[in-house]
PDB file of N, CA and C in Angstrom:
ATOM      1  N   UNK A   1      31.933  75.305  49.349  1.00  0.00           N
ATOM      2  CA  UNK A   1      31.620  73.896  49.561  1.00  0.00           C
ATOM      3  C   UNK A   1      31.946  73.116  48.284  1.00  0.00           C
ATOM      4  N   UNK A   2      32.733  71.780  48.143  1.00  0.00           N
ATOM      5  CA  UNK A   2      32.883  71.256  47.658  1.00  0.00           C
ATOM      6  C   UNK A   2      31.463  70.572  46.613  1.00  0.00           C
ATOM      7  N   UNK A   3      31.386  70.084  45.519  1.00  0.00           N
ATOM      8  CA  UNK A   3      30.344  69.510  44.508  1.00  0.00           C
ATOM      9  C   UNK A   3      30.650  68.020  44.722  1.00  0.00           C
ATOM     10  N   UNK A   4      29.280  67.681  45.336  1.00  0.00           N
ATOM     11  CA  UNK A   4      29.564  65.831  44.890  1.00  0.00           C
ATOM     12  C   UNK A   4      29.395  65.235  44.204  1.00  0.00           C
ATOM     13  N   UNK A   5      29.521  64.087  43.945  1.00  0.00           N
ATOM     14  CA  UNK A   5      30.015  63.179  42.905  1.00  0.00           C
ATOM     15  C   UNK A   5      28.578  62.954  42.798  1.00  0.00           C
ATOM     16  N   UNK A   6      27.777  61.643  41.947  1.00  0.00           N
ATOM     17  CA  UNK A   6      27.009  61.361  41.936  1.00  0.00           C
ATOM     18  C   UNK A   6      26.503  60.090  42.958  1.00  0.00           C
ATOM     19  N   UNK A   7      27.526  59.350  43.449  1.00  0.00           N
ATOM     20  CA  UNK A   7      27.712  58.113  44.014  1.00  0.00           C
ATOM     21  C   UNK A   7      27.417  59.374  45.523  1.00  0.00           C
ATOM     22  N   UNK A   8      27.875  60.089  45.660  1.00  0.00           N
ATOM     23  CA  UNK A   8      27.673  61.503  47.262  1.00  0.00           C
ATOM     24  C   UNK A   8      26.194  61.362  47.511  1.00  0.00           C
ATOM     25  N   UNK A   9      25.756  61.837  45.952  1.00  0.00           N
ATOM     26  CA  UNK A   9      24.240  62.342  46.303  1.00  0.00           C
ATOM     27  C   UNK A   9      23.189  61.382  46.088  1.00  0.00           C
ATOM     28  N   UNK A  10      24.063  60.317  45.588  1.00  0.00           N
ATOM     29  CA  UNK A  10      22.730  58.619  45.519  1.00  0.00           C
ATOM     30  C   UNK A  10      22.853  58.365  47.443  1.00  0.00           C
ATOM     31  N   UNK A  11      24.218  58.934  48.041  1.00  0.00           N
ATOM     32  CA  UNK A  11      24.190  58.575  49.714  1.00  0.00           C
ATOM     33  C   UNK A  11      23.500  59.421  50.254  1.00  0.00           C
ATOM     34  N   UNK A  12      23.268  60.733  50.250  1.00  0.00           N
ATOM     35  CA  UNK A  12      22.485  61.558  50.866  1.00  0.00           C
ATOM     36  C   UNK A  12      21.032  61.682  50.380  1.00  0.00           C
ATOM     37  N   UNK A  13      20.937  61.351  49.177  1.00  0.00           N
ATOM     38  CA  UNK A  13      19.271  60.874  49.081  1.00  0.00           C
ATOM     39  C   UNK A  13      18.976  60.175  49.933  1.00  0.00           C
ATOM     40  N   UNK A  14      19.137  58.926  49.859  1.00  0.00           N
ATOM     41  CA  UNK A  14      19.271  57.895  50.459  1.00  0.00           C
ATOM     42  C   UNK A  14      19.066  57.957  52.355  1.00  0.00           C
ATOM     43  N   UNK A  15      19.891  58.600  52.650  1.00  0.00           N
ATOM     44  CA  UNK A  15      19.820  58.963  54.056  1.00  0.00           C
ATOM     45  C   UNK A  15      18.326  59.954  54.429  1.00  0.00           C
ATOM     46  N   UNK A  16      18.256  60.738  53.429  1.00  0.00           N
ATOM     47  CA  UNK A  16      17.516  61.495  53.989  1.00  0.00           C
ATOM     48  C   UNK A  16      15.762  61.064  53.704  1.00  0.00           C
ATOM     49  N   UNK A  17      15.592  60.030  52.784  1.00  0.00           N
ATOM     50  CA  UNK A  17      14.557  59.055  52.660  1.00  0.00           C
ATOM     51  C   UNK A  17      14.757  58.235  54.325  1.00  0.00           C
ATOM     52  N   UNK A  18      15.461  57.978  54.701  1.00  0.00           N
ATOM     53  CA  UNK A  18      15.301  57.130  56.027  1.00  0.00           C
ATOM     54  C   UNK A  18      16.071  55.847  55.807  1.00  0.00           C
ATOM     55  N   UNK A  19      16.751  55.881  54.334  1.00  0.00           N
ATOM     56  CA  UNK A  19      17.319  54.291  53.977  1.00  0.00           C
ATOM     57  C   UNK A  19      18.317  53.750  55.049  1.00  0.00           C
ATOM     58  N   UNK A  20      18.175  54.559  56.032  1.00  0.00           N
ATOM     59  CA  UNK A  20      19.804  53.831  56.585  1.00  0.00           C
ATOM     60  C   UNK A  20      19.356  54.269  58.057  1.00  0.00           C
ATOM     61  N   UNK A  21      19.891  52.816  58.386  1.00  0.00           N
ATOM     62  CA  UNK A  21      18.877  52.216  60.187  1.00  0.00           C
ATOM     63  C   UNK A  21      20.861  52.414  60.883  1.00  0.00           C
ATOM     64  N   UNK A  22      20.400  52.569  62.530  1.00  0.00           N
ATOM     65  CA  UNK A  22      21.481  52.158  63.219  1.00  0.00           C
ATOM     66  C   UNK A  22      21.336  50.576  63.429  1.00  0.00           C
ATOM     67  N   UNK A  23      22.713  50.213  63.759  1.00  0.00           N
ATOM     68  CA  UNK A  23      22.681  48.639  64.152  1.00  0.00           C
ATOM     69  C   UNK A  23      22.802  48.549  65.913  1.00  0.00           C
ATOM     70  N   UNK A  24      22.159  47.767  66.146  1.00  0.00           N
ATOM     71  CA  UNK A  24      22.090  47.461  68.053  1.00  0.00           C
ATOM     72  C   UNK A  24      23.767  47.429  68.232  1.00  0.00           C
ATOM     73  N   UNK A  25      24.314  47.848  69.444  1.00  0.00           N
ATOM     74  CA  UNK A  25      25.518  47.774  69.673  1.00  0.00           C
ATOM     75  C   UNK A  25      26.555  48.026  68.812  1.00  0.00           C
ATOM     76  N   UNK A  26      26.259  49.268  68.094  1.00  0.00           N
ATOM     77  CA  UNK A  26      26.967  49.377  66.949  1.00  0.00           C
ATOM     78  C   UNK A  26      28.782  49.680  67.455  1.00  0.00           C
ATOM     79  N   UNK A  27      28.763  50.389  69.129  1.00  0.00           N
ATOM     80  CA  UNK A  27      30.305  50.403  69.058  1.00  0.00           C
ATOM     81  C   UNK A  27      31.049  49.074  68.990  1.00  0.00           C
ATOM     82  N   UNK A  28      30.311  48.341  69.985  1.00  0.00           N
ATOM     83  CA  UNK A  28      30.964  46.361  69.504  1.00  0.00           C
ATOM     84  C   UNK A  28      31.369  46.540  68.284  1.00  0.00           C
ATOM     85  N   UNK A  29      30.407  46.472  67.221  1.00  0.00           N
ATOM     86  CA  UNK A  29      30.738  45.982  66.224  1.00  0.00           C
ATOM     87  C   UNK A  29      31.787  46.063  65.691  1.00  0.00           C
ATOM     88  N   UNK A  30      31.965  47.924  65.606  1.00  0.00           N
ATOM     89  CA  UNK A  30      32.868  48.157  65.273  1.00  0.00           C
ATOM     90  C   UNK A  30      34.585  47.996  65.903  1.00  0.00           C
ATOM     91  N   UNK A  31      34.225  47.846  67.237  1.00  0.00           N
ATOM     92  CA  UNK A  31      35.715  47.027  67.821  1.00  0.00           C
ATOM     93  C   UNK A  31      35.949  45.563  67.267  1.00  0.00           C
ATOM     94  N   UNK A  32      34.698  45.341  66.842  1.00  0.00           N
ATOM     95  CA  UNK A  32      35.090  43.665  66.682  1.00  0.00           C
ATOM     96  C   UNK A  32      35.584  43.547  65.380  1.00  0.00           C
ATOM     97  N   UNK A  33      34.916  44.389  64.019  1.00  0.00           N
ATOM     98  CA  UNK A  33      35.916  44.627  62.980  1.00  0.00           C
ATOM     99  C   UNK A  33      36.810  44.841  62.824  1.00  0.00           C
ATOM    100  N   UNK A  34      37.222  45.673  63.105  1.00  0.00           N
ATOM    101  CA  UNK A  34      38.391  46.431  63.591  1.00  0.00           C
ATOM    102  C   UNK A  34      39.491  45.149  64.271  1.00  0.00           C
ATOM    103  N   UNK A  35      38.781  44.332  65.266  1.00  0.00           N
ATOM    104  CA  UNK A  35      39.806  43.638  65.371  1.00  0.00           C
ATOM    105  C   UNK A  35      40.248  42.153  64.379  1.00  0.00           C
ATOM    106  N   UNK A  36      38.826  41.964  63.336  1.00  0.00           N
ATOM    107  CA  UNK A  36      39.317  41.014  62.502  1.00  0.00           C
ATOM    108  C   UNK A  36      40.091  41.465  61.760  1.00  0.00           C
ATOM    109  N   UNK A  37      40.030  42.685  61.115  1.00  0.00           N
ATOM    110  CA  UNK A  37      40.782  43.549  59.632  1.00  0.00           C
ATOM    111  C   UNK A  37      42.232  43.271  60.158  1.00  0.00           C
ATOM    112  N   UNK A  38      42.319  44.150  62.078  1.00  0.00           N
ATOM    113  CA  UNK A  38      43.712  43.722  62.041  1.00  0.00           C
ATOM    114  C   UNK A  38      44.668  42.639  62.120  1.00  0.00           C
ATOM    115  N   UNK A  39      44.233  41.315  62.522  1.00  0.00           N
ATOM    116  CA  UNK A  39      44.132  39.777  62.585  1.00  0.00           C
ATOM    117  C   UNK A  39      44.611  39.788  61.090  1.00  0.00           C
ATOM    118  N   UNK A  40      43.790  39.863  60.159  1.00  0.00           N
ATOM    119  CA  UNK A  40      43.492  39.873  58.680  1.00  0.00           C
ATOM    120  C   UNK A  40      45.032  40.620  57.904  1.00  0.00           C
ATOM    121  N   UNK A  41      44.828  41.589  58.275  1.00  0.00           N
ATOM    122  CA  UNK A  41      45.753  42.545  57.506  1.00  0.00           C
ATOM    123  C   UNK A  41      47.368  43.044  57.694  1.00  0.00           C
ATOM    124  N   UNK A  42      47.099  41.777  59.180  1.00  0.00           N
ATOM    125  CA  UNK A  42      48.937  41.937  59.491  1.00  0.00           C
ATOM    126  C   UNK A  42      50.001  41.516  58.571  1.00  0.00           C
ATOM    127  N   UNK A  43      50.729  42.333  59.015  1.00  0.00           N
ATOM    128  CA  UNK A  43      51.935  42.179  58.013  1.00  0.00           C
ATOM    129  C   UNK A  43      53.099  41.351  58.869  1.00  0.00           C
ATOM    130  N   UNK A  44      53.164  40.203  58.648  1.00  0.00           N
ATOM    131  CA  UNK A  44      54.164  39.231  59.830  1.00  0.00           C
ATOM    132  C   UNK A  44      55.340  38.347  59.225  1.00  0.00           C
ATOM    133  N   UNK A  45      55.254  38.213  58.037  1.00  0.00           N
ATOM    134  CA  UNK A  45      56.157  38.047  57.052  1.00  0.00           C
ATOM    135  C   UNK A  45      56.973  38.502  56.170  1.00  0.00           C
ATOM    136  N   UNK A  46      58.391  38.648  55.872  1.00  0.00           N
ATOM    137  CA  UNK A  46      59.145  39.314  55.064  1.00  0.00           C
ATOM    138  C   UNK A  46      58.848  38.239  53.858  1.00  0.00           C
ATOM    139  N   UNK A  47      59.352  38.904  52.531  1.00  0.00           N
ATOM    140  CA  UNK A  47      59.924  38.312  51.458  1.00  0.00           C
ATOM    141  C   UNK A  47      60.993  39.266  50.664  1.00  0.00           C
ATOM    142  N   UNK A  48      62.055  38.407  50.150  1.00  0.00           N
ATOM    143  CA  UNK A  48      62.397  39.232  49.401  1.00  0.00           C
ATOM    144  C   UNK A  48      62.346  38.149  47.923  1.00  0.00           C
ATOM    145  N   UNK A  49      62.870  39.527  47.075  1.00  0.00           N
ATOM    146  CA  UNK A  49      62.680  39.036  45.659  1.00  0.00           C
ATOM    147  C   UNK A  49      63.577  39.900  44.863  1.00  0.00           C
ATOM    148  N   UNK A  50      64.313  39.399  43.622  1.00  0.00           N
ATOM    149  CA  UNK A  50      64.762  40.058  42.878  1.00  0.00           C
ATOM    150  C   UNK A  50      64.211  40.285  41.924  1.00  0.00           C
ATOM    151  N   UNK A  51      64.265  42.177  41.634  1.00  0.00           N
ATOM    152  CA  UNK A  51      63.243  42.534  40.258  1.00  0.00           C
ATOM    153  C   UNK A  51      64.591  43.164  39.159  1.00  0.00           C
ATOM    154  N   UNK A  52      64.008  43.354  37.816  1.00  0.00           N
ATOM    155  CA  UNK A  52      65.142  44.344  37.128  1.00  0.00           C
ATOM    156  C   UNK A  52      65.071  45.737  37.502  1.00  0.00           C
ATOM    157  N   UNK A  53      65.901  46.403  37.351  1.00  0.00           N
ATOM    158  CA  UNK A  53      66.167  47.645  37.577  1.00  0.00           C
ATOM    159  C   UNK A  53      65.315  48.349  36.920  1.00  0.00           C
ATOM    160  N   UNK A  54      64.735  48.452  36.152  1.00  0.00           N
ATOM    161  CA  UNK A  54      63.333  48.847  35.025  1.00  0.00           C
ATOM    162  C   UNK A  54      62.291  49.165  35.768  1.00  0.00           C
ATOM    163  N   UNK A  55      61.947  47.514  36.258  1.00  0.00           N
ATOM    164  CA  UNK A  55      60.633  46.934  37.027  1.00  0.00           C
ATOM    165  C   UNK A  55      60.824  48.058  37.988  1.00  0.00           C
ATOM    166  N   UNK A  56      61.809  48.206  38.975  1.00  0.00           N
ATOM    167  CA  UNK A  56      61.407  48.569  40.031  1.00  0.00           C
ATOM    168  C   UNK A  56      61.083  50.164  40.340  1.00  0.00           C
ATOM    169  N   UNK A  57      62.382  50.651  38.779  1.00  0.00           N
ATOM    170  CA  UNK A  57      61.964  52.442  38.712  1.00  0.00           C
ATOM    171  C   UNK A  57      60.751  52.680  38.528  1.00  0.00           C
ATOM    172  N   UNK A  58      59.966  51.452  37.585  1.00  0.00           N
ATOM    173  CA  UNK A  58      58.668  51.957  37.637  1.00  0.00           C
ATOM    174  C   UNK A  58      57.703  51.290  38.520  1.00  0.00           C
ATOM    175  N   UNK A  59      57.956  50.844  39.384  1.00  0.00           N
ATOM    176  CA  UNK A  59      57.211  50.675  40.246  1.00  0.00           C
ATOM    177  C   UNK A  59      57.617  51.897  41.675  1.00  0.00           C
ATOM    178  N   UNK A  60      58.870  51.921  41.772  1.00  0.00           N
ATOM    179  CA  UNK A  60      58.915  53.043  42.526  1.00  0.00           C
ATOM    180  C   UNK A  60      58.249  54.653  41.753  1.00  0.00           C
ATOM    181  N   UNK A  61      58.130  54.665  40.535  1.00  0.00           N
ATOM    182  CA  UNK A  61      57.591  55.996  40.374  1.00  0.00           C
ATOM    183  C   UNK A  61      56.120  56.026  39.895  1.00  0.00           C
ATOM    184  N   UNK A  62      55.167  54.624  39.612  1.00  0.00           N
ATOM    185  CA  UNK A  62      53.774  54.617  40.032  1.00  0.00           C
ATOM    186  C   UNK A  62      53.242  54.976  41.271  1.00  0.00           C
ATOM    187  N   UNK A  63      53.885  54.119  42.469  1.00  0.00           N
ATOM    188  CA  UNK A  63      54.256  54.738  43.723  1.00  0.00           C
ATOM    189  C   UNK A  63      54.119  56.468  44.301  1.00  0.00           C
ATOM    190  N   UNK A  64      55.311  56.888  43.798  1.00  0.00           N
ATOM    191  CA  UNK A  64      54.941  57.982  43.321  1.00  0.00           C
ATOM    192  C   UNK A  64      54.331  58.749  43.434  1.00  0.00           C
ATOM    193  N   UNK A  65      53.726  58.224  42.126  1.00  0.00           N
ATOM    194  CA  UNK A  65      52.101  59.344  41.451  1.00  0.00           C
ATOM    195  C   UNK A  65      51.354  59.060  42.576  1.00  0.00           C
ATOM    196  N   UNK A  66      51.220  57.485  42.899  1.00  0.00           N
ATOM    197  CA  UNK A  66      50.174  57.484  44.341  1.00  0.00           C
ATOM    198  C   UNK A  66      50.361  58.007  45.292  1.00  0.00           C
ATOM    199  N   UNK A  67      51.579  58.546  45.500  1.00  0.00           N
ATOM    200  CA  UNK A  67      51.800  59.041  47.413  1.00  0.00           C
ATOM    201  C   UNK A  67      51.772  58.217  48.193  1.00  0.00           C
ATOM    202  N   UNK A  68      52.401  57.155  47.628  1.00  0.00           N
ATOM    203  CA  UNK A  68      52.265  56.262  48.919  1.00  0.00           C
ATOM    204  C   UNK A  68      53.848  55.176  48.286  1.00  0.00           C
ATOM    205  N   UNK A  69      54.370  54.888  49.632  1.00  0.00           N
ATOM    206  CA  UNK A  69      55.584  53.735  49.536  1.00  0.00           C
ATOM    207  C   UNK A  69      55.513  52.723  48.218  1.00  0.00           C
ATOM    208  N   UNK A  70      56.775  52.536  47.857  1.00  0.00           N
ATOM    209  CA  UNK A  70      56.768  51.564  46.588  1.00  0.00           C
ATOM    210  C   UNK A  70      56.242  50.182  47.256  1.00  0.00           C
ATOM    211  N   UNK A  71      57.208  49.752  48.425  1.00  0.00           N
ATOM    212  CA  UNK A  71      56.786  48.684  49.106  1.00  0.00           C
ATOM    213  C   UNK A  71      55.118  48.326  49.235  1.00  0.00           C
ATOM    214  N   UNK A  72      54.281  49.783  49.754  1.00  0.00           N
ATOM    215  CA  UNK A  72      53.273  49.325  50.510  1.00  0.00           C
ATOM    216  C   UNK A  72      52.104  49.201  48.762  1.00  0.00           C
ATOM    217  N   UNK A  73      52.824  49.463  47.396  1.00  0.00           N
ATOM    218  CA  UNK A  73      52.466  49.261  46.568  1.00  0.00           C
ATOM    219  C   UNK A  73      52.465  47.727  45.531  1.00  0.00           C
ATOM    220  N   UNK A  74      53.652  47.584  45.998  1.00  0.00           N
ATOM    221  CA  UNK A  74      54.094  45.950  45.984  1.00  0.00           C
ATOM    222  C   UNK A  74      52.699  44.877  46.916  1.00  0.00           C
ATOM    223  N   UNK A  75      52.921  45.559  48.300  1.00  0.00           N
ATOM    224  CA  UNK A  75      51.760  44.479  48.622  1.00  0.00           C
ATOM    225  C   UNK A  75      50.511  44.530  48.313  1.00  0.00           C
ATOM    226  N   UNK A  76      49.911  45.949  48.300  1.00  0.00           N
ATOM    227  CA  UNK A  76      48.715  45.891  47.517  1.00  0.00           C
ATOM    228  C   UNK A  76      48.752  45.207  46.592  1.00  0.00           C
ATOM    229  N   UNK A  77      49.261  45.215  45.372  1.00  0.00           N
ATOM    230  CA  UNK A  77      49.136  44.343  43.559  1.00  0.00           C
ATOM    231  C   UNK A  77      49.120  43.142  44.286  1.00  0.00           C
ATOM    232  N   UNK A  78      49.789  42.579  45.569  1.00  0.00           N
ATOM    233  CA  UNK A  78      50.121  40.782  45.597  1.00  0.00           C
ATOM    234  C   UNK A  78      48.453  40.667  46.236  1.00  0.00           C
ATOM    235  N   UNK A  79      48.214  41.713  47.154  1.00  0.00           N
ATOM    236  CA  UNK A  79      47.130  41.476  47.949  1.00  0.00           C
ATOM    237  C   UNK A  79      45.986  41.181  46.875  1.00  0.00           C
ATOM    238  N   UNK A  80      46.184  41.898  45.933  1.00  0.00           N
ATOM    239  CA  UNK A  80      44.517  42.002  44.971  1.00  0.00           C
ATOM    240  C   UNK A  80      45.257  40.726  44.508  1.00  0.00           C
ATOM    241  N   UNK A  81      45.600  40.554  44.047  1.00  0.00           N
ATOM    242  CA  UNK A  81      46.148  39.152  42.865  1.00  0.00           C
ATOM    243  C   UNK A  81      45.409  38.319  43.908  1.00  0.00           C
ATOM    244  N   UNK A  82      45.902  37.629  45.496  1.00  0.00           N
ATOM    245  CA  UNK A  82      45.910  36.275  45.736  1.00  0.00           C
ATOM    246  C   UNK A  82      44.228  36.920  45.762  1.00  0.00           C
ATOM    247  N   UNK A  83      43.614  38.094  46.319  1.00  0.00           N
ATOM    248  CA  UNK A  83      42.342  38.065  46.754  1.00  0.00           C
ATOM    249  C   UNK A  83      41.136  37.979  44.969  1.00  0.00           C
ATOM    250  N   UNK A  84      41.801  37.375  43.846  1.00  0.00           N
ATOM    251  CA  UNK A  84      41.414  37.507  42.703  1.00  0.00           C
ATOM    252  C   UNK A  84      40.539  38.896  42.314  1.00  0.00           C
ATOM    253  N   UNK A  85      41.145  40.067  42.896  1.00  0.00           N
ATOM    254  CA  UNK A  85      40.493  41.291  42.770  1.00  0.00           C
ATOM    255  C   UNK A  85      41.569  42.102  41.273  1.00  0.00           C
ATOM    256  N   UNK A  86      42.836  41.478  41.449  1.00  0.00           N
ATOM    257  CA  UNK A  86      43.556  42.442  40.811  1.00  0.00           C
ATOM    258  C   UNK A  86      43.252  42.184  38.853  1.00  0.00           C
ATOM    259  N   UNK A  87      42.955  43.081  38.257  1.00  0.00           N
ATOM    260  CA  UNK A  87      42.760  43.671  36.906  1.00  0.00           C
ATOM    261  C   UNK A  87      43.406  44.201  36.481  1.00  0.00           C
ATOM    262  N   UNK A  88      44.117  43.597  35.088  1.00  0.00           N
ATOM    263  CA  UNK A  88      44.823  44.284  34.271  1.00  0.00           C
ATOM    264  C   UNK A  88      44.060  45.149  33.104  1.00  0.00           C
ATOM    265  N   UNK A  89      45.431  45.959  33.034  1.00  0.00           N
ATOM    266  CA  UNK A  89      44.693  47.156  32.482  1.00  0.00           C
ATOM    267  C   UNK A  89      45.341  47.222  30.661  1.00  0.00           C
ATOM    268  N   UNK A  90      44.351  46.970  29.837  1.00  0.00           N
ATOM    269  CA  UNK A  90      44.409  47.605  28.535  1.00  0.00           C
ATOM    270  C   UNK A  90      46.127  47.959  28.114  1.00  0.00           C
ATOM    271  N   UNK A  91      46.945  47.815  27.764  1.00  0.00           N
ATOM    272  CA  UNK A  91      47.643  48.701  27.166  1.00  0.00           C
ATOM    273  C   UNK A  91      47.357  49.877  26.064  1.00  0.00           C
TER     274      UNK A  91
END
């Protein structure tokens, strides 16, 4: 069995004190999220843009390290930026 984190076992305390109620109609809910996120999170617009050849090796090989598409890495950084979430990091 895997060791949890500490943030694991502040959730399973937690649960097993009783901290955590069901919600009435909880499958609704969750269709109804589900259908704002996707409303929310469509992708319905192209852009393009020109980057340097630099920019983009390293953005294709942060990518990369993440396992995941350079592209779908591109929209994340724009997504946090407009949602004022995105943080730069220290050099």
């Amino acid at each position: 069995m895997s060791k949890l984190t500490n943030e694991e076992k502040d959730l399973v305390k937690s649960f097993e004190r009783g901290g955590w109620k069901s919600i009435p109609h909880a499958k609704e809910e969750i269709l109804r999220y589900q259908k704002i996120a996707g409303v929310q999170l469509r992708k319905d617009k192209r852009v393009n843009i020109r980057l340097s050849s630099l920019d983009l090796q390293g953005i294709q090989h942060r990518a990369y390290q993440e396992g995941i598409p350079y592209q779908t890495l591109i929209a994340s950084i724009l997504h946090k930026y407009v949602a004022g979430r995105f943080m730069e990091r220290a050099a």
